[in-house]
N, C-alpha and C. Protein backbone atom coordinates (compact mmCIF):
# COMPACT_ATOMS: atom_id res chain seq x y z
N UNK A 1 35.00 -143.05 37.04
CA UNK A 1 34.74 -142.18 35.93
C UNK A 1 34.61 -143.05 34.68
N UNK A 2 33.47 -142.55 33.94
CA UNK A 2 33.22 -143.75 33.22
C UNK A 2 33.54 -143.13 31.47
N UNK A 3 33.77 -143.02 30.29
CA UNK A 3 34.24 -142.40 29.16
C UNK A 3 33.36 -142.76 28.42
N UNK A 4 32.66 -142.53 27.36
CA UNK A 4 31.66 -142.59 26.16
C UNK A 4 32.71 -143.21 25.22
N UNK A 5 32.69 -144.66 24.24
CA UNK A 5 33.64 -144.48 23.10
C UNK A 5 33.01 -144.33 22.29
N UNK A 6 33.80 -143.64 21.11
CA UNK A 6 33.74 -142.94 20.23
C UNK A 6 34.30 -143.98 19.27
N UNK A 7 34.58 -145.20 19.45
CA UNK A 7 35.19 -146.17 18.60
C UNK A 7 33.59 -147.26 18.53
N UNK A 8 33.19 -147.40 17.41
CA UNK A 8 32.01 -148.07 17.41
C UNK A 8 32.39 -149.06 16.23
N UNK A 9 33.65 -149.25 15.80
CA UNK A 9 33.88 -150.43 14.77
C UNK A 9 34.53 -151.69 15.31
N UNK A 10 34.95 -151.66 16.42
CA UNK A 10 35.61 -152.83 17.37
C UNK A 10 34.14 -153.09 18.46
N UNK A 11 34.04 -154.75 18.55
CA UNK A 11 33.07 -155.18 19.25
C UNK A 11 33.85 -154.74 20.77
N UNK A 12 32.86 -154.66 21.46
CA UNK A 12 32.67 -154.23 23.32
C UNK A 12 33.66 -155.15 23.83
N UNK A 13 34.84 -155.06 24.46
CA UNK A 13 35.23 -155.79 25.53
C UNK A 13 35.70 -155.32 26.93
N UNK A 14 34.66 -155.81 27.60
CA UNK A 14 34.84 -154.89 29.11
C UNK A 14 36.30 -155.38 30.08
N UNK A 15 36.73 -156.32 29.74
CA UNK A 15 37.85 -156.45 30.04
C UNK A 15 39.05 -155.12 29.86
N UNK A 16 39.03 -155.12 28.13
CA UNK A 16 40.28 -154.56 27.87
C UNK A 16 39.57 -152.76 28.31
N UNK A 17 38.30 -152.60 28.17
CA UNK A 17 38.09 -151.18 28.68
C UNK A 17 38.00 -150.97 30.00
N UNK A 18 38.00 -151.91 30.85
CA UNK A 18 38.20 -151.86 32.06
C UNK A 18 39.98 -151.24 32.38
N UNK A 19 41.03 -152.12 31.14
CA UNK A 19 42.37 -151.82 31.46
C UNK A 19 42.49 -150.63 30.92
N UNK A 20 41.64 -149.99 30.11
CA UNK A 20 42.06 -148.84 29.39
C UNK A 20 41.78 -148.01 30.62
N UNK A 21 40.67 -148.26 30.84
CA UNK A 21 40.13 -146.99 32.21
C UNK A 21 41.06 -146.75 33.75
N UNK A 22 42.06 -148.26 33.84
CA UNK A 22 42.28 -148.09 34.82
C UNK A 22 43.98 -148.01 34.60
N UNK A 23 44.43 -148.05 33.19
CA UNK A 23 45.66 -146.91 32.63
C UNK A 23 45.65 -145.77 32.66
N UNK A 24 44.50 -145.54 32.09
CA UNK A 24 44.14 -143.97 32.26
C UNK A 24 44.17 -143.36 33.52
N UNK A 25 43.49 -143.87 34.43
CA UNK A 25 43.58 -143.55 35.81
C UNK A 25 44.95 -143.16 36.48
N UNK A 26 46.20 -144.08 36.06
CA UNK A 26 47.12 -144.20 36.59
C UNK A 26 47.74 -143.06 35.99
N UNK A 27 47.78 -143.07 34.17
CA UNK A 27 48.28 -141.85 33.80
C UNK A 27 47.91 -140.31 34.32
N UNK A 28 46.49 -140.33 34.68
CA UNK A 28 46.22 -138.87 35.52
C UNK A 28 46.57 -138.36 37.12
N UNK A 29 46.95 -139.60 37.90
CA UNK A 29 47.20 -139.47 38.91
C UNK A 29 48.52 -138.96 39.13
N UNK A 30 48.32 -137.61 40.16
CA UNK A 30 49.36 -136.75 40.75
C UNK A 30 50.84 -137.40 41.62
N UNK A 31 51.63 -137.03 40.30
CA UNK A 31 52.60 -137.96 41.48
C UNK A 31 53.44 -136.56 41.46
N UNK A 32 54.35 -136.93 42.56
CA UNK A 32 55.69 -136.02 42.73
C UNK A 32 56.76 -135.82 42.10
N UNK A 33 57.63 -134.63 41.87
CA UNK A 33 58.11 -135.11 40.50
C UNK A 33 59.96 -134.96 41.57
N UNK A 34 60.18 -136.20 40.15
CA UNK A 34 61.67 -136.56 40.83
C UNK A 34 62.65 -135.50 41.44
N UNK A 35 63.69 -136.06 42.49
CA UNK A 35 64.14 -135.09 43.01
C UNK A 35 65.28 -134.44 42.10
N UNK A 36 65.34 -134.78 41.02
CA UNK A 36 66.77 -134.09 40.09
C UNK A 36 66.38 -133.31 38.96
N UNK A 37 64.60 -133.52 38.92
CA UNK A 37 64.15 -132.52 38.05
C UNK A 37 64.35 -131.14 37.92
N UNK A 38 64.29 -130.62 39.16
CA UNK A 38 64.40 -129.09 39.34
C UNK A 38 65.82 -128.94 38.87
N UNK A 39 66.76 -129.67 39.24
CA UNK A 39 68.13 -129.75 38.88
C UNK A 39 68.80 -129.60 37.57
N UNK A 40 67.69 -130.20 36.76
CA UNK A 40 68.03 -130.61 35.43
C UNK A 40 67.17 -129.35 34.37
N UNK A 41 66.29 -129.40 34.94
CA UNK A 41 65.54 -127.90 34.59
C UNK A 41 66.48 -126.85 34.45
N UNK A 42 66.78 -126.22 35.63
CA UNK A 42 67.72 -125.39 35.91
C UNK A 42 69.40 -125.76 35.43
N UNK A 43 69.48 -126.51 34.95
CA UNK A 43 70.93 -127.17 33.89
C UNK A 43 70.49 -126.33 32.51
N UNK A 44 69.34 -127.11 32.22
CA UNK A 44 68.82 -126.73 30.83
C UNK A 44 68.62 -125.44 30.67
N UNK A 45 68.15 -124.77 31.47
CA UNK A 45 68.21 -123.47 30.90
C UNK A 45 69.43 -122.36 31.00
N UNK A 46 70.50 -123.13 32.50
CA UNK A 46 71.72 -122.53 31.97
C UNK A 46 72.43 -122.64 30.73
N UNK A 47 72.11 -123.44 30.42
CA UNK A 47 73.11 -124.31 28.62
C UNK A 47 72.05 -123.24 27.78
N UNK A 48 70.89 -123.03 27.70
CA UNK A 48 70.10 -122.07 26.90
C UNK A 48 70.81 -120.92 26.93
N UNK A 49 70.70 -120.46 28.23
CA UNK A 49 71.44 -119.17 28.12
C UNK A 49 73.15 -119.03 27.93
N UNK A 50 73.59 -120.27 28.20
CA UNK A 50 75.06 -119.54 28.22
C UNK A 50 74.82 -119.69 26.36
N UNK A 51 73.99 -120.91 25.81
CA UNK A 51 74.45 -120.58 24.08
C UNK A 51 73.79 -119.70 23.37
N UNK A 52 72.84 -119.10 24.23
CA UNK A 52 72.69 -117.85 23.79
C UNK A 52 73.50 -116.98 24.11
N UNK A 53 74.04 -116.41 24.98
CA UNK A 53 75.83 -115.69 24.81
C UNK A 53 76.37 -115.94 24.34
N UNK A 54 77.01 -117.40 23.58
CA UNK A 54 77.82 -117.55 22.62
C UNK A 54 77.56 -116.70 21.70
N UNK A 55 75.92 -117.07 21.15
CA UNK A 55 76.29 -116.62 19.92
C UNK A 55 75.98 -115.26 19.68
N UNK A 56 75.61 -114.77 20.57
CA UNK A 56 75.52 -113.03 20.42
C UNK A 56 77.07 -112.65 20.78
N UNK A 57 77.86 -113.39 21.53
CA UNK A 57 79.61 -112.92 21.34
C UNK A 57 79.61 -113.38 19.86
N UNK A 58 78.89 -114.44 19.38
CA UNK A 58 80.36 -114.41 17.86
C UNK A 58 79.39 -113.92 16.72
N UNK A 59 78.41 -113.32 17.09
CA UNK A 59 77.94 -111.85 15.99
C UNK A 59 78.55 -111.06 16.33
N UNK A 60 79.13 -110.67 17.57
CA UNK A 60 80.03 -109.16 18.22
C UNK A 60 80.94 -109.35 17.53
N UNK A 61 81.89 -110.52 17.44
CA UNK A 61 82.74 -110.91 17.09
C UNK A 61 83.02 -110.60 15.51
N UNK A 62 82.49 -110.91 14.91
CA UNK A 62 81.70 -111.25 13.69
C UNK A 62 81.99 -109.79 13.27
N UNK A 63 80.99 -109.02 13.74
CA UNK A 63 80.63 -107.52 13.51
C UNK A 63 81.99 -106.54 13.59
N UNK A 64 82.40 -106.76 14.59
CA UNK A 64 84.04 -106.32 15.08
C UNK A 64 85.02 -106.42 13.75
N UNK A 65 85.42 -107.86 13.64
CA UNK A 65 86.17 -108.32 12.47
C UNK A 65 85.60 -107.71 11.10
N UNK A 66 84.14 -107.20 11.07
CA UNK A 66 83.75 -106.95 9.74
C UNK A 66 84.38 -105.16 9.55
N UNK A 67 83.92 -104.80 10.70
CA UNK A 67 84.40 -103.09 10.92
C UNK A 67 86.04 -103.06 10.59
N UNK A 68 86.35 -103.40 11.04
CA UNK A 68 88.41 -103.80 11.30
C UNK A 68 88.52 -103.92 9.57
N UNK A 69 88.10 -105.23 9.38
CA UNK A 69 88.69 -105.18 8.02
C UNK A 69 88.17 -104.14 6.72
N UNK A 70 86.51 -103.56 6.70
CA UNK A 70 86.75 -102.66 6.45
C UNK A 70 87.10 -100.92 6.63
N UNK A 71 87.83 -101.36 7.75
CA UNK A 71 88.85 -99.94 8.26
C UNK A 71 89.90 -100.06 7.36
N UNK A 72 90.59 -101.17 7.19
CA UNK A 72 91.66 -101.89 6.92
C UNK A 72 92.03 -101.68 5.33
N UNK A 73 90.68 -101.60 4.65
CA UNK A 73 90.44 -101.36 3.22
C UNK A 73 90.41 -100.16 3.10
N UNK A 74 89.70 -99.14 3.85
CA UNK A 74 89.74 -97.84 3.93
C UNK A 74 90.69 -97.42 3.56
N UNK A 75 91.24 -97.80 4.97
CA UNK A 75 92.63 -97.04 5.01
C UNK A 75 93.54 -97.09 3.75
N UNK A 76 93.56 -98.67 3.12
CA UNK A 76 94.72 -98.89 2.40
C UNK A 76 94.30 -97.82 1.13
N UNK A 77 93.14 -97.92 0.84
CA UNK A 77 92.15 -96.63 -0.10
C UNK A 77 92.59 -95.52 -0.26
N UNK A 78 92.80 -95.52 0.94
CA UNK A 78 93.34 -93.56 0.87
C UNK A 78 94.77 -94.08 1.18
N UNK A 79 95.56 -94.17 1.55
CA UNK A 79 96.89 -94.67 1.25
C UNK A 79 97.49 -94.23 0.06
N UNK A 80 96.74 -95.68 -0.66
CA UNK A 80 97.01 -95.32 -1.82
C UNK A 80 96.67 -93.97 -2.66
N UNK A 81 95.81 -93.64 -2.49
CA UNK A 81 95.60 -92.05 -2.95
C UNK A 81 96.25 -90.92 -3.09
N UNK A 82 97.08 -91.32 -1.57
CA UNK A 82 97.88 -90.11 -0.94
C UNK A 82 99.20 -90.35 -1.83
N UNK A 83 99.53 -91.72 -1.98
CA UNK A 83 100.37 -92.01 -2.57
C UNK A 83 100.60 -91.72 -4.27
N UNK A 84 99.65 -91.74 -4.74
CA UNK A 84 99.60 -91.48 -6.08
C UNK A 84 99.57 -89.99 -6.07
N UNK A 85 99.38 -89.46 -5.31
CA UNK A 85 98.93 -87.43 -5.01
C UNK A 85 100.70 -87.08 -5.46
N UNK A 86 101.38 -88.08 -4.10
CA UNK A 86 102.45 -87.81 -4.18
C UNK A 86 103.36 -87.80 -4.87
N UNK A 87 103.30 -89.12 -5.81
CA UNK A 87 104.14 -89.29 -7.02
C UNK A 87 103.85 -88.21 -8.19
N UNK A 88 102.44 -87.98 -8.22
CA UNK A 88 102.02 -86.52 -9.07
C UNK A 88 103.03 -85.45 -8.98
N UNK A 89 102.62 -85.36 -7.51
CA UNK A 89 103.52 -83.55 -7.07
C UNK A 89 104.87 -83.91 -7.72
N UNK A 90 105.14 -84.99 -7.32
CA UNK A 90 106.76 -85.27 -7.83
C UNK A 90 107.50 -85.45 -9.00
N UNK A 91 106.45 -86.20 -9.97
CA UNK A 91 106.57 -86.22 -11.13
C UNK A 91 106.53 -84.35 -11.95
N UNK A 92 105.86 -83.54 -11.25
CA UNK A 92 105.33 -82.23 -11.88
C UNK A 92 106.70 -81.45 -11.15
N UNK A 93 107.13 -81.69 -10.42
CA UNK A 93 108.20 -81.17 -10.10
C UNK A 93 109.29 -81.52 -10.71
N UNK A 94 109.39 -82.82 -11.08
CA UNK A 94 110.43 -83.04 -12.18
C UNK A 94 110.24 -82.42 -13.56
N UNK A 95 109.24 -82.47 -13.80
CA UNK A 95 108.88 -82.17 -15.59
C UNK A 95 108.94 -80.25 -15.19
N UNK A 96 108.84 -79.72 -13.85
CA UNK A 96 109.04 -78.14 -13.89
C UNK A 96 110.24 -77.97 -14.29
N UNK A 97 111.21 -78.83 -13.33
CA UNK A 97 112.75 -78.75 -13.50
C UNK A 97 113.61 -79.02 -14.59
N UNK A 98 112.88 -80.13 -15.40
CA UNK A 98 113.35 -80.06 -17.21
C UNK A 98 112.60 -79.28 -17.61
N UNK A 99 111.23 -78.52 -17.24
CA UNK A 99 111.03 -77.19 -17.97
C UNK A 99 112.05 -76.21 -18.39
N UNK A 100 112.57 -76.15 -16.83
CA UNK A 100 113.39 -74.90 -16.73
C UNK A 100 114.77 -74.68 -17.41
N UNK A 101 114.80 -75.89 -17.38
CA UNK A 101 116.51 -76.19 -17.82
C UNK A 101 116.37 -76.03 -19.35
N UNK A 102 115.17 -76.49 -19.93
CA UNK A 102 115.38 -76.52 -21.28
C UNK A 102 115.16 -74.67 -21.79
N UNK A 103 114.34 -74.44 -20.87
CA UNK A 103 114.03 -72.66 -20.88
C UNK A 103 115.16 -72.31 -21.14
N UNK A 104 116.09 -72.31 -20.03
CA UNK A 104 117.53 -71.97 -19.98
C UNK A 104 118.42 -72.36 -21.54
N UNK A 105 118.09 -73.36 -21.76
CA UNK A 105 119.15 -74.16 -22.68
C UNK A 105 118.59 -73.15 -23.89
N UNK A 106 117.38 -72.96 -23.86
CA UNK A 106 116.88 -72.68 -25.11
C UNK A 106 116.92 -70.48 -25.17
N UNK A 107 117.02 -70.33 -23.81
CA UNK A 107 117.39 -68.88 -24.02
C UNK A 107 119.08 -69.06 -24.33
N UNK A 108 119.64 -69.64 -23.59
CA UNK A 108 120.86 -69.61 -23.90
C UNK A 108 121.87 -69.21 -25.23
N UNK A 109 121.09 -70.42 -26.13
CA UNK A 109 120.80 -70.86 -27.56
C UNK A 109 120.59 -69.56 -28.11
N UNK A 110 119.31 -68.71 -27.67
CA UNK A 110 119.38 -67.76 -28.43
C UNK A 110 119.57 -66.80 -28.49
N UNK A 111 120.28 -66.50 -27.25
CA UNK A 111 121.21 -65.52 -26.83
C UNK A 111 122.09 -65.57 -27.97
N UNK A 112 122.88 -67.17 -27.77
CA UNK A 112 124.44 -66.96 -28.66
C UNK A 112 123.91 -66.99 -30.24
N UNK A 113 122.90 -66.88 -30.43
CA UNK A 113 122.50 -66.88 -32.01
C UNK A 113 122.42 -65.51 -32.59
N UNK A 114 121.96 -64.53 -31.42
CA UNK A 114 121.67 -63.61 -31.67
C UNK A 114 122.64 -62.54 -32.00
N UNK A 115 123.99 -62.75 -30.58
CA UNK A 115 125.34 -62.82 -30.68
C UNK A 115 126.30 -63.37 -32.05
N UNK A 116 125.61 -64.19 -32.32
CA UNK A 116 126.43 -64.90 -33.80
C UNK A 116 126.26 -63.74 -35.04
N UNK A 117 124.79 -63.71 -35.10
CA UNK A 117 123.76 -62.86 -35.97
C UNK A 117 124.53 -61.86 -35.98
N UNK A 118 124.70 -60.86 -35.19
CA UNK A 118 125.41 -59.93 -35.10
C UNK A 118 126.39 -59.79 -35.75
N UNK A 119 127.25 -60.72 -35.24
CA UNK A 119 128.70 -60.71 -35.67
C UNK A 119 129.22 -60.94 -36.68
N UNK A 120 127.98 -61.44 -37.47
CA UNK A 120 127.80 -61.52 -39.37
C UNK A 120 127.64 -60.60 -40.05
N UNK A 121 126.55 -59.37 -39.57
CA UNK A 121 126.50 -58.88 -40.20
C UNK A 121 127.36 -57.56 -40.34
């Protein structure tokens, strides 16, 4: 098989195109391919796939930990909410109970004033 060159700035040497042609030759010729290829093939694409499971576990992973912690915030969210609800009710229950007392103190008061009033005139 003979090649056309396409290199026309280097003078002709049939020597070295003789070695080119008969490199070439050698490079196209069908050989068998080693016996650990298939082996190594099949390596390589287990390591493909198992690190492709890695890393779709540590997006799961990833994703998991992101949900959790904001559950975690949630929760403490309303927690606290419930908690402040509560100190409300409690606080309003105290300020009912010095309502009442002062109600008292203050009918009391004018009960005995009224009683006093009386008793003056």
């Amino acid at each position: 098989m003979e090649f056309e060159r396409t290199d026309h700035n280097e003078p002709f040497h049939p020597e070295r195109d003789r070695d080119f042609e008969l490199e070439l030759r050698q490079a196209m010729e069908r050989k068998p391919a080693p016996p650990s290829l298939k082996r190594r093939i099949l390596q390589a694409q287990a390591a493909r796939k198992t690190q492709k499971l890695h890393v779709q576990t540590v997006w799961w992973q990833r994703l998991a930990a992101s949900v959790l912690i904001l559950g975690v915030i949630a929760g403490g969210y309303s927690w606290r909410q419930v908690e402040e609800r509560r100190k409300g009710e409690e606080a309003k229950q105290q300020l009912m109970t010095a309502l009442r007392i002062t109600n008292r103190a203050l009918n009391d008061m004018n009960r005995r004033l009224t009683v006093r009033n009386r008793d003056e005139r």
